[in-house]
C-alpha atoms as a PDB file:
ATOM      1  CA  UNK A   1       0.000   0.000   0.000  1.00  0.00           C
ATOM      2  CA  UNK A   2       1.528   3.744  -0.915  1.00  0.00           C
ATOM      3  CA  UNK A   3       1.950   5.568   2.122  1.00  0.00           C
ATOM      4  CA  UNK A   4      -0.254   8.466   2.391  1.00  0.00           C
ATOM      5  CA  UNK A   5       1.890  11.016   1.751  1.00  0.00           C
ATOM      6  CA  UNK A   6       2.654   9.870  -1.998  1.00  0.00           C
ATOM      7  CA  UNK A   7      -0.656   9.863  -2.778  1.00  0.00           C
ATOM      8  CA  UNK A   8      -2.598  11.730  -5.343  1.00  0.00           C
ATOM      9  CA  UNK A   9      -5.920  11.891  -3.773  1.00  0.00           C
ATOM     10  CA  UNK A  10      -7.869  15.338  -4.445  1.00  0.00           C
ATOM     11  CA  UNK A  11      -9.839  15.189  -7.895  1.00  0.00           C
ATOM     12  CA  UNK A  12      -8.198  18.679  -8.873  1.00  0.00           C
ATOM     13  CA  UNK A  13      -4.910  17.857  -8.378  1.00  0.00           C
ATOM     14  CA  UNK A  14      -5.345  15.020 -11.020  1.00  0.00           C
ATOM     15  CA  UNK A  15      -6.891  16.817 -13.624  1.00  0.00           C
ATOM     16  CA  UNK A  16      -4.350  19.558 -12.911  1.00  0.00           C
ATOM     17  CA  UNK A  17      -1.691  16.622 -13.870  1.00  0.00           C
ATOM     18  CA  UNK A  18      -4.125  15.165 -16.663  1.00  0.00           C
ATOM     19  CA  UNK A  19      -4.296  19.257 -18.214  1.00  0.00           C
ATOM     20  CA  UNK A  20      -0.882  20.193 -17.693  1.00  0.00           C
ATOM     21  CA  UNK A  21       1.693  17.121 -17.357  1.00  0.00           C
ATOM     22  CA  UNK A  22       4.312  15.761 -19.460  1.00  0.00           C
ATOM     23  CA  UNK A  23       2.763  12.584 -21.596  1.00  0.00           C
ATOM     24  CA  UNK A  24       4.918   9.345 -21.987  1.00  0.00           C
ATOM     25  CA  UNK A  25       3.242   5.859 -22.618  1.00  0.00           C
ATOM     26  CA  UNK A  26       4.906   2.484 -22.894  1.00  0.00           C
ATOM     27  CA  UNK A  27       2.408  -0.037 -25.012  1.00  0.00           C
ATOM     28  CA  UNK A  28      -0.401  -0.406 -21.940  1.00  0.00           C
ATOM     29  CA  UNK A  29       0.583   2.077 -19.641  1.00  0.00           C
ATOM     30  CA  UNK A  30      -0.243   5.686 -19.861  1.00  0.00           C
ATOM     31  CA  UNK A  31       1.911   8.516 -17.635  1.00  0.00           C
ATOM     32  CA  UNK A  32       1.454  12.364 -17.282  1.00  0.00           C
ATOM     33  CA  UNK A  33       3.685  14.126 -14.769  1.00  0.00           C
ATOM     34  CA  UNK A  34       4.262  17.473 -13.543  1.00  0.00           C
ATOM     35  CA  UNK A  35       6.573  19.139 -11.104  1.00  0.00           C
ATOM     36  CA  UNK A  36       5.102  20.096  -7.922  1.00  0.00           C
ATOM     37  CA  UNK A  37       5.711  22.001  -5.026  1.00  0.00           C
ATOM     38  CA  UNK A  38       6.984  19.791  -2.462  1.00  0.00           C
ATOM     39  CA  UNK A  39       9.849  17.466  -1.934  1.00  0.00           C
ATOM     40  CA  UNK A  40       7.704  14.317  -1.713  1.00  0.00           C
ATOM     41  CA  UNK A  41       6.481  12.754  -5.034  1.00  0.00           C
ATOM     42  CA  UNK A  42       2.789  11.362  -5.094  1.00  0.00           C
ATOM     43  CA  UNK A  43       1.365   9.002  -7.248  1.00  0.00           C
ATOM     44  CA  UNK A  44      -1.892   8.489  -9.030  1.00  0.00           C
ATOM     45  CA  UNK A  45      -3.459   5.667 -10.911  1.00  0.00           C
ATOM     46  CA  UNK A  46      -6.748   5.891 -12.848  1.00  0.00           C
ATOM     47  CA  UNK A  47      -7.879   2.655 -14.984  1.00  0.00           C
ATOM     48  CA  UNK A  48     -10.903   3.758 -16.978  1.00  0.00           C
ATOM     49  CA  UNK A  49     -14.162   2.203 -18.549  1.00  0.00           C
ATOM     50  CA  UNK A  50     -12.811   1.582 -21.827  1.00  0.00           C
ATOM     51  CA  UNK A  51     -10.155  -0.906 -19.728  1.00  0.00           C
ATOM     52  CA  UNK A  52     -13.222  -3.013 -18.441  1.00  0.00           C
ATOM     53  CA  UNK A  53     -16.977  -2.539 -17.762  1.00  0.00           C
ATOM     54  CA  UNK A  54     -16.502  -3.981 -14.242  1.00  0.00           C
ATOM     55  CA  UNK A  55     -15.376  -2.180 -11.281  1.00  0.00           C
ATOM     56  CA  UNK A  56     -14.170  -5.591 -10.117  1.00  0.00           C
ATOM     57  CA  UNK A  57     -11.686  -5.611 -12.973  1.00  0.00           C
ATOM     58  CA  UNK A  58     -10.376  -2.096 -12.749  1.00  0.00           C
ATOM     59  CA  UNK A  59      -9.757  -2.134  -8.752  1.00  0.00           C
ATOM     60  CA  UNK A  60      -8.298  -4.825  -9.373  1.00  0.00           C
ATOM     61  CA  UNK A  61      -5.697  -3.626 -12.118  1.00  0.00           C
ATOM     62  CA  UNK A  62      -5.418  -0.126  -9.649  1.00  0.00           C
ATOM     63  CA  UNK A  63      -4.050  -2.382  -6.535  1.00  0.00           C
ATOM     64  CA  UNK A  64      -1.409  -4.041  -8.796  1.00  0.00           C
ATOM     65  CA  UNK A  65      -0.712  -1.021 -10.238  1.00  0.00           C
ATOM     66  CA  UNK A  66       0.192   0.443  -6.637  1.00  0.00           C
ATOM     67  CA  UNK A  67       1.911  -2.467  -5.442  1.00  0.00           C
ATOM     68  CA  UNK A  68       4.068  -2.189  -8.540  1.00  0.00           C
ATOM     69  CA  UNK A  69       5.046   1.086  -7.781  1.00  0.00           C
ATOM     70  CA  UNK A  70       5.244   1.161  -4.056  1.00  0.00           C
ATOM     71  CA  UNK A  71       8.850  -0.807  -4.147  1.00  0.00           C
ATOM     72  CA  UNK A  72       9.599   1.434  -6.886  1.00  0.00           C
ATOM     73  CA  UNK A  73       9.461   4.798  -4.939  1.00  0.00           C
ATOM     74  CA  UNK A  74      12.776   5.141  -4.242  1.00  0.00           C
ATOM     75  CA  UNK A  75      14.070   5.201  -7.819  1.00  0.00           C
ATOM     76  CA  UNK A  76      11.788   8.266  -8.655  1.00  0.00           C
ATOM     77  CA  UNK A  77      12.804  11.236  -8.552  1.00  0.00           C
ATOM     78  CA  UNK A  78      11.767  13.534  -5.991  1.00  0.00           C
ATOM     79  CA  UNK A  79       9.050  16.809  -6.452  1.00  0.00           C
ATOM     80  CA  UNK A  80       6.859  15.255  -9.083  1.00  0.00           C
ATOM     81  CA  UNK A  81       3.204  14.588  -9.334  1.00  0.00           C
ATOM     82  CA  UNK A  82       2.825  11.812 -11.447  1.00  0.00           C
ATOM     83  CA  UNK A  83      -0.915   9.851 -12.826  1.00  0.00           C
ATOM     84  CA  UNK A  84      -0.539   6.530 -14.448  1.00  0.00           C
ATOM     85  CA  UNK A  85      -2.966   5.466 -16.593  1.00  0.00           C
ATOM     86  CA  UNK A  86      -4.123   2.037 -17.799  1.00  0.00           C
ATOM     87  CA  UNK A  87      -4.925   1.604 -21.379  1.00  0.00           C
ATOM     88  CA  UNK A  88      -6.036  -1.869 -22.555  1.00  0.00           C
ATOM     89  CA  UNK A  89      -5.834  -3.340 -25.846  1.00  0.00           C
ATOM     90  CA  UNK A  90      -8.114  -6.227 -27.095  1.00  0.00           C
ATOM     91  CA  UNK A  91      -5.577  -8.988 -27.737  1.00  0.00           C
ATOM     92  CA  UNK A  92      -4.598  -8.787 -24.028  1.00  0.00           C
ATOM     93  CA  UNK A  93      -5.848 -10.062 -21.046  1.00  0.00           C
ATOM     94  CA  UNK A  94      -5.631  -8.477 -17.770  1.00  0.00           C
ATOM     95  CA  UNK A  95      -3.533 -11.330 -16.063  1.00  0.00           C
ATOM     96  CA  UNK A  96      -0.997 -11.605 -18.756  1.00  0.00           C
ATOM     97  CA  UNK A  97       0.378  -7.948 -18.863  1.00  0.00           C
ATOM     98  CA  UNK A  98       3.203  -7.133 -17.657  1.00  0.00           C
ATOM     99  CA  UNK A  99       2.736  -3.723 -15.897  1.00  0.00           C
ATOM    100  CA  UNK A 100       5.822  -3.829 -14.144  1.00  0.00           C
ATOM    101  CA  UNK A 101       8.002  -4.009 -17.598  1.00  0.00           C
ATOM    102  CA  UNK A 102       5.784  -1.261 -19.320  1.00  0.00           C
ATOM    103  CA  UNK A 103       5.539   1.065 -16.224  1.00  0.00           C
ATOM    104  CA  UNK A 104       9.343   0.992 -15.766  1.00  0.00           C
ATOM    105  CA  UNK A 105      10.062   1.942 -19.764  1.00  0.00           C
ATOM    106  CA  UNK A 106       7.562   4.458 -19.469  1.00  0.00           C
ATOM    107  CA  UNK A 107       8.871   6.297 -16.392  1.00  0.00           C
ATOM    108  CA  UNK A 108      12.528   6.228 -17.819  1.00  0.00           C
ATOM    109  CA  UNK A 109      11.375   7.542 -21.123  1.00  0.00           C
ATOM    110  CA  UNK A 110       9.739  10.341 -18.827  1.00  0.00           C
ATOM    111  CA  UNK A 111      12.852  10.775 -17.345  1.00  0.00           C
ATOM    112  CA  UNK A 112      11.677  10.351 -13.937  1.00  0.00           C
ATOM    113  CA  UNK A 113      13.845   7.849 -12.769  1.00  0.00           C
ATOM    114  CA  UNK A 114      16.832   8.104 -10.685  1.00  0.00           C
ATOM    115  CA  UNK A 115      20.479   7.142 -12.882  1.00  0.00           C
ATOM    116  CA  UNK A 116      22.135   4.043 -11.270  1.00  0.00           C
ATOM    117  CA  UNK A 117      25.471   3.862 -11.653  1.00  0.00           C
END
């Protein structure tokens, strides 16, 4: 679970990210992010009707989507607000993605992960 302080919660702070963020995408995963005003970066994830009809199916995608991320916190970077977004594509079904894969290649084509060396 995300801790609550890198959380996205408020409804206008996402659509503030959905207006105004950078957009990358990586095949079924959808990010916009935007710098913000604090040193903590929060997270939001949004999986849409057009993903599946059933609420079932998309809080289920929005918990794996968290947990993905949650071990993932420390490699990105700092001061960013940051919505991911589900897309799904007919061919696919939901337990055979690989989220993990698609949200990492999307964040580093963002930019918003932290350079190991």
């Amino acid at each position: 679970m995300l801790p609550f302080k890198n959380r996205l919660v408020k409804r206008k702070e996402h659509e503030q990210v959905q207006k105004l963020g950078n957009f990358t995408s990586s095949k079924n995963i959808a990010i916009k992010a935007m710098k913000n005003n604090s040193q903590e970066t929060r997270i939001g994830v949004i999986v849409g009707l057009k993903y599946s009809k059933k609420a079932v199916e998309r809080n289920q995608v929005k918990r794996a989507l968290r947990d993905i991320v949650q071990p993932e916190l420390k490699n990105i970077v700092r001061g960013y607000d940051i919505v991911i977004m589900a897309r799904k594509k007919e061919e696919e079904k939901t337990r055979s993605i690989n989220f993990k894969k698609n949200i990492l290649e999307a964040l580093e084509k963002g930019q918003l992960l932290i350079n190991k060396k």
